[in-house]
Protein backbone atom coordinates (compact mmCIF):
# COMPACT_ATOMS: atom_id res chain seq x y z
CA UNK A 1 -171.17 -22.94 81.72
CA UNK A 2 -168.75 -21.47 83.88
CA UNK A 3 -165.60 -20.43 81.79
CA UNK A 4 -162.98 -18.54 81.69
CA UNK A 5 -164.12 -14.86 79.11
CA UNK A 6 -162.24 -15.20 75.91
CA UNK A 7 -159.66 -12.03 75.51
CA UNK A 8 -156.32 -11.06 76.48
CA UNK A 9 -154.65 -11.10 80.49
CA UNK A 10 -153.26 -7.87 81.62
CA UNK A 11 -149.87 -9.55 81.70
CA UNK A 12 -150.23 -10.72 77.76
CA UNK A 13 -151.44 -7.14 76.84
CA UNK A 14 -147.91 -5.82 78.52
CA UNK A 15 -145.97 -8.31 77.00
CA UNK A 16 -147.09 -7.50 73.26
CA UNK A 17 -146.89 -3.74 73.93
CA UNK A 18 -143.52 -3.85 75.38
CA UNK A 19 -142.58 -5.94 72.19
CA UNK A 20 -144.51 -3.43 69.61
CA UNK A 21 -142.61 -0.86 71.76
CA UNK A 22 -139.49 -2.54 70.72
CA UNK A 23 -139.85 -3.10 67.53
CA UNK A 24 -140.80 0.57 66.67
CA UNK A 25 -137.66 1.49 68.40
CA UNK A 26 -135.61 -1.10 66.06
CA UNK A 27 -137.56 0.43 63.03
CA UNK A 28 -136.51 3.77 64.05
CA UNK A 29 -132.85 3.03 64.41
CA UNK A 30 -132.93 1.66 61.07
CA UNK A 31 -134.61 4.39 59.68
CA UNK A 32 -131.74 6.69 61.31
CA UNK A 33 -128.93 4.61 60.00
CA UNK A 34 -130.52 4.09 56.23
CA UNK A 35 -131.15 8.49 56.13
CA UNK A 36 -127.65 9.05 57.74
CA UNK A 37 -125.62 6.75 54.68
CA UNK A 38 -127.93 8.12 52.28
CA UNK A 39 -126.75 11.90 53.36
CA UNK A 40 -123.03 10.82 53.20
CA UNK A 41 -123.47 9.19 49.68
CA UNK A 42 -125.25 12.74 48.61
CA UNK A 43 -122.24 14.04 49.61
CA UNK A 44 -119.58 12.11 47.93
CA UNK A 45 -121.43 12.09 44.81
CA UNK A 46 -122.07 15.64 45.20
CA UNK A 47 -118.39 15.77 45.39
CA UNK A 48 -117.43 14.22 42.28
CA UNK A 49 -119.45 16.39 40.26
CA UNK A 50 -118.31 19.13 41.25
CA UNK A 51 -114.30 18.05 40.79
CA UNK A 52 -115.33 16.67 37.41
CA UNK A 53 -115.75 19.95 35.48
CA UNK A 54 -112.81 21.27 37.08
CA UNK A 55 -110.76 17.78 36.66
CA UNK A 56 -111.54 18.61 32.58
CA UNK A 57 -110.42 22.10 32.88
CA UNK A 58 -107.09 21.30 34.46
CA UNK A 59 -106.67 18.58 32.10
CA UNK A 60 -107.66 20.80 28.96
CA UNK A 61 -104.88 23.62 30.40
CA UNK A 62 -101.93 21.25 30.68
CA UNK A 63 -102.64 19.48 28.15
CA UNK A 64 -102.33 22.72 25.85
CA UNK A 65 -99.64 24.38 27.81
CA UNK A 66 -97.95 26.44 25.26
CA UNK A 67 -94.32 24.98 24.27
CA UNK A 68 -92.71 28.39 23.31
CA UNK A 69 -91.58 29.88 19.53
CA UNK A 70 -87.49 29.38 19.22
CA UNK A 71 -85.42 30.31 20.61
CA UNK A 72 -88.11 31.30 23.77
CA UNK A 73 -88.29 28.73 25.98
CA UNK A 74 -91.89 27.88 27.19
CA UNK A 75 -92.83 30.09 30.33
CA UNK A 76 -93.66 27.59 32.99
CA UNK A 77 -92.53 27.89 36.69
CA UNK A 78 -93.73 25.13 39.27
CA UNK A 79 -93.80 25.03 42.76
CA UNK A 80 -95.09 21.58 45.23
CA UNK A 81 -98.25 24.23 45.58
CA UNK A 82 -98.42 26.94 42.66
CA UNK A 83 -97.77 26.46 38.68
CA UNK A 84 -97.57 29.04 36.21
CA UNK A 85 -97.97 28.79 32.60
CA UNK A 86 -98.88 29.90 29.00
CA UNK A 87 -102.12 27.53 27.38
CA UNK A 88 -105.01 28.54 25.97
CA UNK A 89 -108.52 29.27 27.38
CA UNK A 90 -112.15 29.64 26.08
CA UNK A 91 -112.92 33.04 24.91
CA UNK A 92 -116.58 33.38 25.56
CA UNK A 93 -116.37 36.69 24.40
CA UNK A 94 -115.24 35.66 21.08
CA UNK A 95 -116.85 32.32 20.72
CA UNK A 96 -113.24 30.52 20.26
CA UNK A 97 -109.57 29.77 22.08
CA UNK A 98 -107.22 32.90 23.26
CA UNK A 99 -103.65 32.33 24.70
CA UNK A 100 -103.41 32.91 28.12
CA UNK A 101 -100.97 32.75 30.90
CA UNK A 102 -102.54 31.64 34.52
CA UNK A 103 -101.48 30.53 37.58
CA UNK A 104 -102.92 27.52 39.83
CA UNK A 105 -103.04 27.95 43.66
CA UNK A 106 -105.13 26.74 46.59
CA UNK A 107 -105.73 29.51 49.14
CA UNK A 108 -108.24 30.23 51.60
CA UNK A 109 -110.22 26.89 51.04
CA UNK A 110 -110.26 28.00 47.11
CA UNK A 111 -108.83 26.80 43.89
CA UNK A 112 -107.98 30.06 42.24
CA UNK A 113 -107.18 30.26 38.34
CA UNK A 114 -105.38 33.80 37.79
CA UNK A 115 -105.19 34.42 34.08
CA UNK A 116 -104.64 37.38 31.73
CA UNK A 117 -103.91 37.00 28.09
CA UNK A 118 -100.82 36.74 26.82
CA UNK A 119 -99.30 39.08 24.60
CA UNK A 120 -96.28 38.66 22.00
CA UNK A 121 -94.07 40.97 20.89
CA UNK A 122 -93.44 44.30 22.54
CA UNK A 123 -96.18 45.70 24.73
CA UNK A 124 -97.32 49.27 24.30
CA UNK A 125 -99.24 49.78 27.46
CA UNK A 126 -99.66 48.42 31.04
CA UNK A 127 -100.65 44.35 31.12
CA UNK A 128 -103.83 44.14 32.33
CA UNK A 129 -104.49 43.25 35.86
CA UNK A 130 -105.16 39.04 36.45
CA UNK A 131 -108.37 38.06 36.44
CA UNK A 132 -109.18 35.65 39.71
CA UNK A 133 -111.17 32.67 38.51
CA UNK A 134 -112.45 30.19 41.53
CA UNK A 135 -112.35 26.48 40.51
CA UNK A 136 -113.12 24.77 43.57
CA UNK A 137 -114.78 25.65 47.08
CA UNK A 138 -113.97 23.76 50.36
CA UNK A 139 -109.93 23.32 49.32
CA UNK A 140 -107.64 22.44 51.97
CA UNK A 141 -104.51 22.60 49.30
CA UNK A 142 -103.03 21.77 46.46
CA UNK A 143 -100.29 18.99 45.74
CA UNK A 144 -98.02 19.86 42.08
CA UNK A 145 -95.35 17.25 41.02
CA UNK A 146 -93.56 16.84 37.47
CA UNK A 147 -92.06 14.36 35.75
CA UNK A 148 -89.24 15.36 32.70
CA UNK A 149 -90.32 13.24 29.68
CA UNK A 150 -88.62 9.95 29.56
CA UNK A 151 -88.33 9.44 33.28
CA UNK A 152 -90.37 7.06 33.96
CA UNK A 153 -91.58 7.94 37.51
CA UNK A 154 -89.15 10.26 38.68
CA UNK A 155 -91.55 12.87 39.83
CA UNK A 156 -89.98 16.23 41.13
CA UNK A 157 -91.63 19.01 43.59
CA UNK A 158 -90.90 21.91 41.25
CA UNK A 159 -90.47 22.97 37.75
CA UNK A 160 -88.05 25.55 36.33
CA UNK A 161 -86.26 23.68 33.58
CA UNK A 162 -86.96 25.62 30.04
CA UNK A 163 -88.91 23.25 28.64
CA UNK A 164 -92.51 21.84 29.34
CA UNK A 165 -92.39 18.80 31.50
CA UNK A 166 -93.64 15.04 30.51
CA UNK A 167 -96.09 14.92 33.21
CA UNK A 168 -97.79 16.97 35.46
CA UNK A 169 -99.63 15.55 38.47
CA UNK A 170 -102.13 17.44 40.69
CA UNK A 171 -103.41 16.22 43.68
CA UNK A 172 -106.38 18.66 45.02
CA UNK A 173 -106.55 18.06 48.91
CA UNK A 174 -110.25 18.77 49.70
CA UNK A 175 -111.60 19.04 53.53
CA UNK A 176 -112.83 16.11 54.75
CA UNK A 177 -112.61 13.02 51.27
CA UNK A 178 -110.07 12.12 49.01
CA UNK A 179 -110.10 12.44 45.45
CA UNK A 180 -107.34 10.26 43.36
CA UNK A 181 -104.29 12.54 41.33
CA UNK A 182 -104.87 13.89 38.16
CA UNK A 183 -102.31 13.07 35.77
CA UNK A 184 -101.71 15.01 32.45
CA UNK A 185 -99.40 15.33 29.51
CA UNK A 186 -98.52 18.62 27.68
CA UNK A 187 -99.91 16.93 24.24
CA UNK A 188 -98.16 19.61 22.59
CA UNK A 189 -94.51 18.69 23.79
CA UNK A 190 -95.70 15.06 22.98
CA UNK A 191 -96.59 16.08 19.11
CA UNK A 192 -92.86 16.84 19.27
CA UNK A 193 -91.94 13.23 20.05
C-alpha cells in the first residue's frame, strides 16, 4: 500500500492556528469590553449610594425648616448656590432632635453643612463657632431654586421673602454623572395650609 500518512499538512496546521489565534484575540476583546462596563456600572451604583443618605438628609432638613414664633419671621436666606436656615438636626449626643441653624454650600469639590444650634431669647455669651459637616465628596456645585407656595412652577434663584418657601429644589452637580433634582416641601409651612 502506498498512501498518503494520515495527519495534518503544514498549510492546515497554519490555518487552524492562525484561526485559534483569532479567536483568543476576539475572546480577549470581549473580556476587555464586559470588565470595562462592569467598572462603570460599579461606579454609578457606587454613586447612588452615596447621594442617597445625603438625598434623605437634605430632604429631612427642608422638610423641617423651622417656620418662626410671631411675629419673627422664619430665618431663611437663599442664594442660586448657598441656603441658610433654622430646622432641626439629630443630637447624637442626646439621643433626640435639637434646633439648629446651617448653611448648604458646594466648595472645593465638597458639600459642606455648617450648623450651630440655635438659641432663643437673649444670648449671654459668644455663639459658638459653626461646625463644618461634609455631605458629599467629588462636588462640582450646587444648583438652589424656590418656588412661593401656590405658584405652580414659578421657580426663583433666591430666597429672602419672610416666610418659608413652597418648594425648594436642589440640584447637586457632581464631576463627571448626573443625578436628577431633589425636590422638597417645608412640611411645616404645609401643616399651616
Amino acid at each position: 500500500m502506498t498512501g498518503r500518512s494520515s495527519g495534518f499538512t503544514l498549510l492546515e496546521v497554519l490555518v487552524a492556528l492562525a484561526l485559534l489565534g483569532l479567536l483568543l484575540v476576539m475572546l480577549g476583546q470581549a473580556v476587555l469590553v464586559g470588565t470595562r462596563t462592569t467598572a462603570g456600572y460599579h461606579r454609578i451604583v457606587q454613586a447612588q449610594l452615596d447621594i442617597a443618605p445625603v438625598e434623605v438628609a437634605l430632604r429631612h432638613m427642608i422638610e423641617r425648616m423651622d417656620p418662626g414664633v410671631y411675629p419673627q419671621p422664619p430665618t431663611i436666606r437663599g442664594t442660586a448656590t448657598a441656603l441658610a436656615f433654622t430646622t432641626e438636626l439629630p443630637d447624637f449626643a442626646a439621643g433626640g432632635m435639637m434646633v439648629a441653624d446651617v448653611r448648604l454650600e458646594a466648595t472645593g469639590g465638597l458639600l459642606l453643612l455648617w450648623w450651630t444650634p440655635h438659641g432663643r431669647g437673649v444670648p449671654f455669651a459668644a455663639p459658638p463657632p459653626p461646625q463644618r459637616t461634609v455631605l458629599l465628596e467629588r462636588i462640582s456645585g450646587l444648583q438652589l431654586d424656590y418656588a412661593p407656595k401656590g405658584s405652580g412652577a414659578a421657580w426663583r434663584p433666591d430666597w429672602s421673602l419672610p416666610a418659608l418657601p413652597g418648594l425648594v429644589r436642589l440640584r447637586l452637580v457632581p464631576a463627571g454623572h448626573s443625578w436628577p433634582p431633589i425636590v422638597a416641601r417645608p412640611l411645616r409651612e404645609a401643616a399651616e395650609e
